[in-house]
C-alpha atoms as a PDB file:
ATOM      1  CA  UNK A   1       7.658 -20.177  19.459  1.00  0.00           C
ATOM      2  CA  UNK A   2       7.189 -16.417  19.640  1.00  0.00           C
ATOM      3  CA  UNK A   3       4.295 -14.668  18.276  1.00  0.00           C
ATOM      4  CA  UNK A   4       5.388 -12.215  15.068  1.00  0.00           C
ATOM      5  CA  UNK A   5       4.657  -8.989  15.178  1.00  0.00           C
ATOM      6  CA  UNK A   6       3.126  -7.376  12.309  1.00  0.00           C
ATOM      7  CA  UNK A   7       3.583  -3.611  11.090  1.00  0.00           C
ATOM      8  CA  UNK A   8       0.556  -2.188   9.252  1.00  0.00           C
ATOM      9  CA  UNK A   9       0.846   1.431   8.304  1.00  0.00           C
ATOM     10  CA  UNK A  10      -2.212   3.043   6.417  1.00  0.00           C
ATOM     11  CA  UNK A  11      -4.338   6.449   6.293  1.00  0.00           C
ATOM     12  CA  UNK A  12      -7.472   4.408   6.030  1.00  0.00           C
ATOM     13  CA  UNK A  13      -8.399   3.060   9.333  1.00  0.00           C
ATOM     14  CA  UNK A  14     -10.929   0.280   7.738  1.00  0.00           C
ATOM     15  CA  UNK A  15      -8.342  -1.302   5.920  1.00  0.00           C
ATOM     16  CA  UNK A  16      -5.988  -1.009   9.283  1.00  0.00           C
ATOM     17  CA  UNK A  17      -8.966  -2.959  10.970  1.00  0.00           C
ATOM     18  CA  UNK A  18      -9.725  -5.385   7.926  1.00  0.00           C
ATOM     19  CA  UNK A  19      -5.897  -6.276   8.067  1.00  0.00           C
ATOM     20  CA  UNK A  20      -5.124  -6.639  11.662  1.00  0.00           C
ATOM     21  CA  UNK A  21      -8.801  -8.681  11.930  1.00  0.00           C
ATOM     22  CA  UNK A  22      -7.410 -11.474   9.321  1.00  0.00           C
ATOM     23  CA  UNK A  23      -4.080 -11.313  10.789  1.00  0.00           C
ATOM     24  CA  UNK A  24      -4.930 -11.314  14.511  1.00  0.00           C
ATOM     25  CA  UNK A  25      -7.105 -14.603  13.828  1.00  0.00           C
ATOM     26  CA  UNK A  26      -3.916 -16.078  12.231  1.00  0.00           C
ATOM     27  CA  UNK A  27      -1.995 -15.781  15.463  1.00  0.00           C
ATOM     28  CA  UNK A  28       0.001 -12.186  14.337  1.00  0.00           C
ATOM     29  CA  UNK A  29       0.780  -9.732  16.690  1.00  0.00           C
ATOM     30  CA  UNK A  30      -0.558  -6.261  14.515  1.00  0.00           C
ATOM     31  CA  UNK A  31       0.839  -2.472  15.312  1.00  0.00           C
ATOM     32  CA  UNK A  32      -0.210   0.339  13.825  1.00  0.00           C
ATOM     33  CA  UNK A  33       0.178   3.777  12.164  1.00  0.00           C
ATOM     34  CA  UNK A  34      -1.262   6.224  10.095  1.00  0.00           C
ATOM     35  CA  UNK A  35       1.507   7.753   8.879  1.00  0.00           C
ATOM     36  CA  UNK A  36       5.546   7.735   8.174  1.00  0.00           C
ATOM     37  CA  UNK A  37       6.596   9.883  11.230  1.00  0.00           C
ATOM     38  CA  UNK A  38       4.684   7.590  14.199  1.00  0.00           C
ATOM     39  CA  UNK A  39       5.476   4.075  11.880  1.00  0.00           C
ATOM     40  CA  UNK A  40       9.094   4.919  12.240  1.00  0.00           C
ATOM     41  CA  UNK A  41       9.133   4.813  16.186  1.00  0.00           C
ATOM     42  CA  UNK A  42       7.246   2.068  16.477  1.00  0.00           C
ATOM     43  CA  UNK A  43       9.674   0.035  13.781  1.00  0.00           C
ATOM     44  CA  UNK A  44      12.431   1.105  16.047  1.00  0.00           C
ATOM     45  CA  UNK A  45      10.429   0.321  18.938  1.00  0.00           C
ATOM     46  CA  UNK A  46       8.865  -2.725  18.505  1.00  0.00           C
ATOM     47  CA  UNK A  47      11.061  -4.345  16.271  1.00  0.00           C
ATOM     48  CA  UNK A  48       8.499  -5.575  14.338  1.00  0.00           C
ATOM     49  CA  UNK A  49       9.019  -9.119  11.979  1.00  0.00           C
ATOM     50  CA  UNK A  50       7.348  -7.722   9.126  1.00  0.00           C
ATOM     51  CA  UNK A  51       5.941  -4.330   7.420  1.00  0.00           C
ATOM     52  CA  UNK A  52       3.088  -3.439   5.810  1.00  0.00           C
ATOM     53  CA  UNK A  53       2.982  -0.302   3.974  1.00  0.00           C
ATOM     54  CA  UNK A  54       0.083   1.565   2.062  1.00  0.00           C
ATOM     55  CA  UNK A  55       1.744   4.446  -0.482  1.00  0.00           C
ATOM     56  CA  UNK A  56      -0.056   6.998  -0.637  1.00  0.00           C
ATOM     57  CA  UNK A  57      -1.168   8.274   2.704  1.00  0.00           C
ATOM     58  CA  UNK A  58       0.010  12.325   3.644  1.00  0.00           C
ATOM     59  CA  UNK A  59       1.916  12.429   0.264  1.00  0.00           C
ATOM     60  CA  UNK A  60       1.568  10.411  -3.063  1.00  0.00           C
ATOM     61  CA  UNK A  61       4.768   8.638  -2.150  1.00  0.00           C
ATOM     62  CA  UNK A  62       4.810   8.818   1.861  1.00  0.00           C
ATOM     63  CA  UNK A  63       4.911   4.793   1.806  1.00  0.00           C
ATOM     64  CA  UNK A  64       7.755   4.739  -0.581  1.00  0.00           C
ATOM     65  CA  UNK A  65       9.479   7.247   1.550  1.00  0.00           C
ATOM     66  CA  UNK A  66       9.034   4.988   4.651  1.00  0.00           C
ATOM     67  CA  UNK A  67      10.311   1.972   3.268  1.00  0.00           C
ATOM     68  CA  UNK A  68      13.458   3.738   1.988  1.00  0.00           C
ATOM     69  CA  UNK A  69      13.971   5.323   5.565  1.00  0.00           C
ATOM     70  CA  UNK A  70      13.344   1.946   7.157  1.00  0.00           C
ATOM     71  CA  UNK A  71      15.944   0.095   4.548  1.00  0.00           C
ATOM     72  CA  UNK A  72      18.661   2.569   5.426  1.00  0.00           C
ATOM     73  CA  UNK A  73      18.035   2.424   9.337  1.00  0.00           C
ATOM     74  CA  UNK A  74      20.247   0.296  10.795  1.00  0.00           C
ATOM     75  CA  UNK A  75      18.008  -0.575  13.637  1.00  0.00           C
ATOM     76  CA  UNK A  76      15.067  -1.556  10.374  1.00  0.00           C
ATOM     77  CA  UNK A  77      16.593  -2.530   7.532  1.00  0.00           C
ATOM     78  CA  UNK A  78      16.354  -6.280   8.258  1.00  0.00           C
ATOM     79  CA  UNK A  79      12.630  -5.758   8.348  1.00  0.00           C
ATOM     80  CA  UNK A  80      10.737  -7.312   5.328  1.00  0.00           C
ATOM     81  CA  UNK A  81       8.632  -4.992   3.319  1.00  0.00           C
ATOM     82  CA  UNK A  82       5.128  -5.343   1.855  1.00  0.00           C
ATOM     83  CA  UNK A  83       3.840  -2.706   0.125  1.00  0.00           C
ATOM     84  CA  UNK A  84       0.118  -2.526  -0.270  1.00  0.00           C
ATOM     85  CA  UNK A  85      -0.849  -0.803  -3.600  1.00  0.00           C
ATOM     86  CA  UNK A  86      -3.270  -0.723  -6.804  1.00  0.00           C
ATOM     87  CA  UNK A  87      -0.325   0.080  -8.733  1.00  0.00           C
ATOM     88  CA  UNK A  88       0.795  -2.415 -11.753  1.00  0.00           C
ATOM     89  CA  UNK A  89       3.719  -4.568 -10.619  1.00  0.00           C
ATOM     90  CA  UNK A  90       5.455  -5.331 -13.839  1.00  0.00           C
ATOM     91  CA  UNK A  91       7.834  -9.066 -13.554  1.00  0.00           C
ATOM     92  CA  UNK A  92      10.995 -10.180 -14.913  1.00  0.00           C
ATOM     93  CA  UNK A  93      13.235 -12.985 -14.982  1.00  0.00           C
ATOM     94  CA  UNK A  94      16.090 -10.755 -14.849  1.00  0.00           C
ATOM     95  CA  UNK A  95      19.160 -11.389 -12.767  1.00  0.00           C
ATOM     96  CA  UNK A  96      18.790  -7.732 -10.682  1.00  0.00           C
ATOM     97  CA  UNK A  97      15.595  -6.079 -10.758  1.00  0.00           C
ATOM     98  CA  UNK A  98      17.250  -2.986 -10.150  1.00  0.00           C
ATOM     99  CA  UNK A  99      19.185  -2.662 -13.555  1.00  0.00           C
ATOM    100  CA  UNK A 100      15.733  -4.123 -14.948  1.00  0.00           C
ATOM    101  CA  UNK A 101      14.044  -1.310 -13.479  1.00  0.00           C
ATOM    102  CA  UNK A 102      16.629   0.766 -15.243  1.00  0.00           C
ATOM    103  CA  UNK A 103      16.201  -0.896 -18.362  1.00  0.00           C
ATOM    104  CA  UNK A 104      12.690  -0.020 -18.307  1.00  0.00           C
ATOM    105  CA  UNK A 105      13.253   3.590 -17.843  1.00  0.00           C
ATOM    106  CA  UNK A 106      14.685   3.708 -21.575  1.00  0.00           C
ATOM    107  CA  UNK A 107      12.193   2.266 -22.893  1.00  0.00           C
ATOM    108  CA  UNK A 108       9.530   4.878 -24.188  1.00  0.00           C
ATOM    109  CA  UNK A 109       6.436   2.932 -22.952  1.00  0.00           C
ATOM    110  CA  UNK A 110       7.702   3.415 -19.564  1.00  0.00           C
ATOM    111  CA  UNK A 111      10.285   6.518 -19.308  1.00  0.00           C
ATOM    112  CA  UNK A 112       8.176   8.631 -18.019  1.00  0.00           C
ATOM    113  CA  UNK A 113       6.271   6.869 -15.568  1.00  0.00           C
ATOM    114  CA  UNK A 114       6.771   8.343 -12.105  1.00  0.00           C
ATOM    115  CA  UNK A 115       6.925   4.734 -10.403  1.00  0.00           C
ATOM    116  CA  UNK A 116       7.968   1.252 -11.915  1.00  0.00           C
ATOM    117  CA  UNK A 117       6.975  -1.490  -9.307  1.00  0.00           C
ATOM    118  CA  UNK A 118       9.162  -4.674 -10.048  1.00  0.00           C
ATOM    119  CA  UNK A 119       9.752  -8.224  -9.452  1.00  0.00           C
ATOM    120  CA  UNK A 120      11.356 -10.966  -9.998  1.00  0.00           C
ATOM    121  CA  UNK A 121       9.176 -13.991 -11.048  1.00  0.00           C
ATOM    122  CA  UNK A 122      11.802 -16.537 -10.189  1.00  0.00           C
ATOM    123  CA  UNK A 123      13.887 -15.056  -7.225  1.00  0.00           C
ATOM    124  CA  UNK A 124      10.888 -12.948  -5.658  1.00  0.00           C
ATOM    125  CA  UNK A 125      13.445  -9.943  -5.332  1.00  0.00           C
ATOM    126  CA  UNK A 126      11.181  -6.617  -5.583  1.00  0.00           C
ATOM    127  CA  UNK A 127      11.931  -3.242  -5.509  1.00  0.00           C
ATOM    128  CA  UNK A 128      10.506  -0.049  -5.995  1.00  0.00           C
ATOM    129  CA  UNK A 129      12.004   2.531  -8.784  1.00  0.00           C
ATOM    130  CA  UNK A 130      10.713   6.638  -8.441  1.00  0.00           C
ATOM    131  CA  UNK A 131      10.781   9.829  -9.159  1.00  0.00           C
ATOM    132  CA  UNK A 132      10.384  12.877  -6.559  1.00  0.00           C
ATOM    133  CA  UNK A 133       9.052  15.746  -6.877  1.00  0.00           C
ATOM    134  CA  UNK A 134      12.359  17.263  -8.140  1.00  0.00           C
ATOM    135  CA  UNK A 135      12.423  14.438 -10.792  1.00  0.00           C
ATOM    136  CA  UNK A 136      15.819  11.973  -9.015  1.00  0.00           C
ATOM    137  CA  UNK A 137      15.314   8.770  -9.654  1.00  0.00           C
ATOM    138  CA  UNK A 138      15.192   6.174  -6.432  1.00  0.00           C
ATOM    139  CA  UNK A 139      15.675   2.822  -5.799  1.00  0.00           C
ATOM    140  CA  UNK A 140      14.010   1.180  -2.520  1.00  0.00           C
ATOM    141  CA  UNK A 141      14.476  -2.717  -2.349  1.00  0.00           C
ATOM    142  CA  UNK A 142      11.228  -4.277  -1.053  1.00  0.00           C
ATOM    143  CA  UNK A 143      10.137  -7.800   0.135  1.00  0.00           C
ATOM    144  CA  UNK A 144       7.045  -7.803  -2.004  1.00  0.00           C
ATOM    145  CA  UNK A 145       3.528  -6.460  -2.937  1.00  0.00           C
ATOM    146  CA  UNK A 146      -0.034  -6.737  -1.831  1.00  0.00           C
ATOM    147  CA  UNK A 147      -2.863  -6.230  -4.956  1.00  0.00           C
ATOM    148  CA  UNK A 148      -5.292  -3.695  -3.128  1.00  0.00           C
ATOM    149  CA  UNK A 149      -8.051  -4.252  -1.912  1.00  0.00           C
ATOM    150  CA  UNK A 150      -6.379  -6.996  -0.137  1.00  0.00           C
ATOM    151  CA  UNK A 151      -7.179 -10.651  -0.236  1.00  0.00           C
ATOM    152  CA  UNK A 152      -6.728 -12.456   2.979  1.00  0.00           C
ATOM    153  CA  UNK A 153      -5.911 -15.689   1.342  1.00  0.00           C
ATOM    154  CA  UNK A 154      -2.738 -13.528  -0.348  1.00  0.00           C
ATOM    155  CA  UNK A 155      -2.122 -11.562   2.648  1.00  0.00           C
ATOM    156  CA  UNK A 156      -1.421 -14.753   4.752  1.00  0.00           C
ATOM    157  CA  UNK A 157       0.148 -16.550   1.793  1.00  0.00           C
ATOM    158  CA  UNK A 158       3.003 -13.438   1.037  1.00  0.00           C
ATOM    159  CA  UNK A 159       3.260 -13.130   4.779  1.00  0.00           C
ATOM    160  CA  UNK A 160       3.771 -16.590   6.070  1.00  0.00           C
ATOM    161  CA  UNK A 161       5.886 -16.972   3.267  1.00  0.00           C
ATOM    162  CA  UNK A 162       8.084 -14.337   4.172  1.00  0.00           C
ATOM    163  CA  UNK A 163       7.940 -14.983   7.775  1.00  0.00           C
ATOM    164  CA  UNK A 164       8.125 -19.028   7.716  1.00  0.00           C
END
């Protein structure tokens, strides 16, 4: 059995460290980057088994940016996604958590909300729904999310689950 390799990309190096630490003891292989440019090569590089990815790091949304670029790579977008963030996830039991996501932009509670972080609570499809700077509206699937600060119990748990 080959070891997985594990893609952790984060401004903060103590959180880099505290990551790789529980995940090196769990028999992961851990790269890493500090920002969207260098995490990009090394995705295409490495060919990593799984991504880790803190938003805001250069720019508020420099995570979100990365996953997006690494979905629509051809050589990356088989890679699953973490994305480590404070931000509320809000769940559904919706069919597609994009149209969800959608949904929840008409509401008035949450239309003007720059991000909407959602999942599904039966399927486990996430995805991520923002706005840029210029105020267009994107949709970046994602494998799943990690509550910051981390908890190594859930970081193994989401990660062995997505990695068998």
């Amino acid at each position: 059995m080959s070891i997985k390799k594990v893609l952790i990309v984060d401004d903060e190096v103590d959180v880099i460290e505290a990551m790789s630490t529980i995940l090196e003891t769990a028999g992961y292989k851990v790269i890493t980057s500090n920002n969207k440019k260098e995490a990009l090569k090394l995705a295409k590089a490495a060919e990593p088994d799984l991504a880790i990815l803190d938003v805001m790091m250069t720019t508020h949304y420099e995570g979100f940016e990365l996953a997006e670029d690494l979905v629509n790579d051809p050589d990356c977008k088989n890679i699953p996604i973490l994305m480590h963030t404070s931000i509320e996830v809000l769940t559904t039991s919706e069919a597609s958590v994009r149209d969800m996501a959608r949904e929840f932009r008409q509401d008035p509670k949450y239309r003007e909300l720059q991000v909407i972080l959602l999942k599904n609570i039966a399927t486990g499809k996430a995805g991520i729904d923002y706005r840029t700077e210029d105020g267009k509206a994107i949709w970046v699937p994602v494998s799943g999310f990690l509550n910051k600060p981390v908890d190594p119990k859930e970081l193994l748990q989401e990660i062995n689950s997505l990695l068998g």
